[in-house]
N, C-alpha and C. Protein backbone atom coordinates (compact mmCIF):
# COMPACT_ATOMS: atom_id res chain seq x y z
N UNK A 1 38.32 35.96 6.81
CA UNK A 1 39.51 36.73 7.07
C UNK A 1 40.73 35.90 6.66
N UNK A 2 41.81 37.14 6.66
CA UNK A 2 42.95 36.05 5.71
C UNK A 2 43.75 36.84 5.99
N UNK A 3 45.40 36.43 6.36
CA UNK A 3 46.31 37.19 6.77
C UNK A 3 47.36 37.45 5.63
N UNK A 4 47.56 38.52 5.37
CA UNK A 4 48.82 38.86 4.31
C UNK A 4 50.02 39.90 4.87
N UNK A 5 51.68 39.19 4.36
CA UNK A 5 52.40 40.03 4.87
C UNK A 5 52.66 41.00 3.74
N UNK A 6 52.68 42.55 3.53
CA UNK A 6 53.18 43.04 2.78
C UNK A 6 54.66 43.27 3.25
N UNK A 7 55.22 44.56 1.57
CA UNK A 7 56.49 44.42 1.32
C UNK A 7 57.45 45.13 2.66
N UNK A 8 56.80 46.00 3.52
CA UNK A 8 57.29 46.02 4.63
C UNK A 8 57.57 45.22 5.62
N UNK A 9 57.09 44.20 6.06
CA UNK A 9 56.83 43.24 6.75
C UNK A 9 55.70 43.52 7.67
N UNK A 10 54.66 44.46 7.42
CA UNK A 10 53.53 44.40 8.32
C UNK A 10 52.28 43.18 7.98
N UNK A 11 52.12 42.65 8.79
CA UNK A 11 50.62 42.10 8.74
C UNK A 11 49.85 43.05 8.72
N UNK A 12 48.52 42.13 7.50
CA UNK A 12 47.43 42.99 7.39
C UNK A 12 46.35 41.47 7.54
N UNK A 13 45.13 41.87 7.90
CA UNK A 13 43.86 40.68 7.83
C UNK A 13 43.06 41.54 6.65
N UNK A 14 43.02 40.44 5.49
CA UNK A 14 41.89 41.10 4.43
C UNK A 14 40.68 40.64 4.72
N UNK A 15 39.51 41.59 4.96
CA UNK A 15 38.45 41.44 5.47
C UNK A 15 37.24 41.54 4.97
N UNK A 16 36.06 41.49 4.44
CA UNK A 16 34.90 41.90 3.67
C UNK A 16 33.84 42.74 4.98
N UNK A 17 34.31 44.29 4.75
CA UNK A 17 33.87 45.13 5.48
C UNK A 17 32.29 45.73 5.13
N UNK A 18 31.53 45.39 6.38
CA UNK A 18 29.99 46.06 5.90
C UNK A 18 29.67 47.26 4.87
N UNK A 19 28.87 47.21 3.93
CA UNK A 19 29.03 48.46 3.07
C UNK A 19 27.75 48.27 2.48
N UNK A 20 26.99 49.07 1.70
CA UNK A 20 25.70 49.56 1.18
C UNK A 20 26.01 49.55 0.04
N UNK A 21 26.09 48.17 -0.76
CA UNK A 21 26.38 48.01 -2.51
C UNK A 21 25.49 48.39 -3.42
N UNK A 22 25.55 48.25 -4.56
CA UNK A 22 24.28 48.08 -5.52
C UNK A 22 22.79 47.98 -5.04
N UNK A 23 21.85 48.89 -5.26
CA UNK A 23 20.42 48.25 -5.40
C UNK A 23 20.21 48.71 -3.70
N UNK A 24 21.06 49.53 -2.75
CA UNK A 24 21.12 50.27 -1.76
C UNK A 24 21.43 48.75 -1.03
N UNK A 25 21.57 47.57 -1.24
CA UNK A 25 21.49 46.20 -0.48
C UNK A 25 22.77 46.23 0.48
N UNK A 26 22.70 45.75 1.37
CA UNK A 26 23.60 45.16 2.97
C UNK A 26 24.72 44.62 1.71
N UNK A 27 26.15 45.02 1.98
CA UNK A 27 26.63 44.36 1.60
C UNK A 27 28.45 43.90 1.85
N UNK A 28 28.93 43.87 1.12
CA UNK A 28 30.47 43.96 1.99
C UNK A 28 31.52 44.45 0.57
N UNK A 29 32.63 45.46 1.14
CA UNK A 29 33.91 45.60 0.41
C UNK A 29 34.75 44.63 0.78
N UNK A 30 35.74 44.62 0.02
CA UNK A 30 37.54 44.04 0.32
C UNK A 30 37.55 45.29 1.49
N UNK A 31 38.47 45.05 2.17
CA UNK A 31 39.72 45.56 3.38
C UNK A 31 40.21 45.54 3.55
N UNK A 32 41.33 46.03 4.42
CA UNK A 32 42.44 45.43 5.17
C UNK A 32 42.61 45.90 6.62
N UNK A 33 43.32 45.52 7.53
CA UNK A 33 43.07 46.17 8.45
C UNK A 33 45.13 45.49 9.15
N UNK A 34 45.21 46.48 10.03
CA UNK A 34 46.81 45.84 10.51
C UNK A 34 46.12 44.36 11.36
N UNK A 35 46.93 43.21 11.63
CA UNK A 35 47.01 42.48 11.89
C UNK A 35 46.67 42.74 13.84
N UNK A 36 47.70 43.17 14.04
CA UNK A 36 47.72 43.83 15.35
C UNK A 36 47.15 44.79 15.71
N UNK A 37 46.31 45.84 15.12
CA UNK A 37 45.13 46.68 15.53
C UNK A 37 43.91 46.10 15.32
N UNK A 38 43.06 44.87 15.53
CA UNK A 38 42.41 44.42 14.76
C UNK A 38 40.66 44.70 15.42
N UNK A 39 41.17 46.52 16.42
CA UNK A 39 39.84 47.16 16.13
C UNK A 39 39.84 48.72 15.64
N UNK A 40 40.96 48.93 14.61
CA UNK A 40 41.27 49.53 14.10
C UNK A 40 40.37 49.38 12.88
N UNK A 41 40.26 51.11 11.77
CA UNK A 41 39.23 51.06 11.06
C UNK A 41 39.79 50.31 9.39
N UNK A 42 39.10 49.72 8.88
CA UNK A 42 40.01 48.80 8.24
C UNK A 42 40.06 49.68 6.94
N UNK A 43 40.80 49.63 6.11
CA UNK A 43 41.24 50.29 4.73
C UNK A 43 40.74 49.76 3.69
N UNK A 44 39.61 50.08 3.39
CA UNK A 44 38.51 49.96 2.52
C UNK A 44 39.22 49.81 0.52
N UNK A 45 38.21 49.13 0.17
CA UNK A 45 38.84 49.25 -1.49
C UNK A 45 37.52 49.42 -2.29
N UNK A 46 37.54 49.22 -3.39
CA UNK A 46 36.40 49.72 -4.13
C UNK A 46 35.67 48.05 -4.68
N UNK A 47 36.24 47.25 -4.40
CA UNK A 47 35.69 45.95 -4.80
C UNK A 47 34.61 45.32 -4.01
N UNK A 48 33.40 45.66 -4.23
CA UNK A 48 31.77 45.67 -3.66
C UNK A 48 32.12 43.72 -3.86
N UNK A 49 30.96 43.23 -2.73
CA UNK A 49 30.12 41.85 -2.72
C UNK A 49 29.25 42.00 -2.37
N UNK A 50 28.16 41.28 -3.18
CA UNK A 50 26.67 41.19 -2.57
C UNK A 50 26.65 40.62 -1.10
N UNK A 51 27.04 39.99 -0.65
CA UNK A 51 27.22 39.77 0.48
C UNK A 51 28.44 39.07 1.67
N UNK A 52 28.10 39.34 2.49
CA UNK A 52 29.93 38.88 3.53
C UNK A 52 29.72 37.16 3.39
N UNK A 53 28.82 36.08 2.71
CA UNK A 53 29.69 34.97 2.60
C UNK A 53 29.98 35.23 1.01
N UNK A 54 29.73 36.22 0.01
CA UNK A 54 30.49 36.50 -1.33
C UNK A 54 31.89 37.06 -1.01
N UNK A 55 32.28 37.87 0.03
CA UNK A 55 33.29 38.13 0.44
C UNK A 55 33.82 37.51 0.83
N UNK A 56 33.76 36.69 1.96
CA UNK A 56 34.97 35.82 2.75
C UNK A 56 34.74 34.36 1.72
N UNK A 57 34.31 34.10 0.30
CA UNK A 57 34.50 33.14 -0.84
C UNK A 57 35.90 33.78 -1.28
N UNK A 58 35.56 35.52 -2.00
CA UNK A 58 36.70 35.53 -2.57
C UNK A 58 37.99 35.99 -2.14
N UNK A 59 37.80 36.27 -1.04
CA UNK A 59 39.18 36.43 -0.43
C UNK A 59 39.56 35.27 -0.34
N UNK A 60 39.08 34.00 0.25
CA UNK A 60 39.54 32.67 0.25
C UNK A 60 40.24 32.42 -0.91
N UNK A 61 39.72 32.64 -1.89
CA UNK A 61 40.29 32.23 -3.46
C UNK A 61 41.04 32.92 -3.89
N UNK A 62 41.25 34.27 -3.57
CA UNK A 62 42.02 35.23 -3.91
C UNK A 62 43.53 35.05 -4.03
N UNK A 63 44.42 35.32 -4.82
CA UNK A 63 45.99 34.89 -4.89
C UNK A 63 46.51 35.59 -4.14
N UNK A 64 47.65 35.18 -3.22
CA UNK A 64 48.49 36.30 -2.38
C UNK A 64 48.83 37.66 -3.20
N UNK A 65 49.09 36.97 -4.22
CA UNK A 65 49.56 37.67 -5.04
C UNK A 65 48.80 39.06 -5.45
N UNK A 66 47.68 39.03 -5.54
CA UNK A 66 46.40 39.58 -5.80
C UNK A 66 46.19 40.44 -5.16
N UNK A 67 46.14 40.09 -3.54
CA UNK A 67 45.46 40.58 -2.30
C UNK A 67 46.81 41.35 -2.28
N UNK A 68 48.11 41.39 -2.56
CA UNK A 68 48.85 42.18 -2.10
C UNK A 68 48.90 43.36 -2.89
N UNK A 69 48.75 42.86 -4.10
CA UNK A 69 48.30 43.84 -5.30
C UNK A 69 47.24 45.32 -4.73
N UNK A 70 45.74 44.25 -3.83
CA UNK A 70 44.92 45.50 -3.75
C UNK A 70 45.29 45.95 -2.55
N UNK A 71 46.36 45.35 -1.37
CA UNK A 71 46.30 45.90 -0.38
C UNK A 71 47.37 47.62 -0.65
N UNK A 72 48.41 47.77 -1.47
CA UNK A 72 49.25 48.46 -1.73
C UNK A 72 48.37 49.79 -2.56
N UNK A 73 47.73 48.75 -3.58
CA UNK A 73 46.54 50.30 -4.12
C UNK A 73 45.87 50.60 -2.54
N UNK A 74 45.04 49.84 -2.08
CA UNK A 74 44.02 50.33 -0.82
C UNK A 74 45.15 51.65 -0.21
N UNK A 75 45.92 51.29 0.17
CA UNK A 75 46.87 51.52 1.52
C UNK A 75 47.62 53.29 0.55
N UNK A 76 47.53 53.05 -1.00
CA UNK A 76 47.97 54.40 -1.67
C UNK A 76 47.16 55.40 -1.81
N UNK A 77 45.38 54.83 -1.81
CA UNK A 77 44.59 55.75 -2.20
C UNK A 77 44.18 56.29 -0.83
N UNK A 78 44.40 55.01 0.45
CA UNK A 78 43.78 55.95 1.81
C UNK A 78 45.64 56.61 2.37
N UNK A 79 46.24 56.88 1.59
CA UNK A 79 47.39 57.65 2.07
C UNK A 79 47.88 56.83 3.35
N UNK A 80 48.40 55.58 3.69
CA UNK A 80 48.69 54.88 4.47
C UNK A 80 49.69 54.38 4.05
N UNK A 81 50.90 54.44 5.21
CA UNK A 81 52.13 54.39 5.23
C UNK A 81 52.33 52.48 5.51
């Protein structure tokens, strides 16, 4: 998990959320979820990992820059303000 502020000033935690990837296998998406709801359902993206330590690698590595990039698509395609 990894905390990013977007251009509003909300916190978000980018997360590698359980998901059923490739080959039907256990696996994990990108996420986001608000900082402060953090059992709230998190805002899913289309960027599959074989698994949640392939996920919490590339979010680690991931550029702010990046993560803010997919949090603004995530947050446009699930219609989130």
């Amino acid at each position: 998990m990894r905390q990013i502020t977007d251009g509003q000033g909300r916190v978000w935690e980018a997360v590698g959320a359980d998901e059923v990837v490739a080959h039907m296998r256990k696996g994990a998406v990108l996420a986001f979820r608000p900082a402060d709801e953090p059992a709230s359902e998190p805002v899913r993206t289309t960027i599959a990992f074989n698994s949640q330590a392939a996920a919490e690698l590339a979010i680690r590595s991931m550029s702010e820059k990046d993560l803010l990039r997919r949090l603004d698509w995530a947050k446009t395609s699930a219609g989130v303000v």
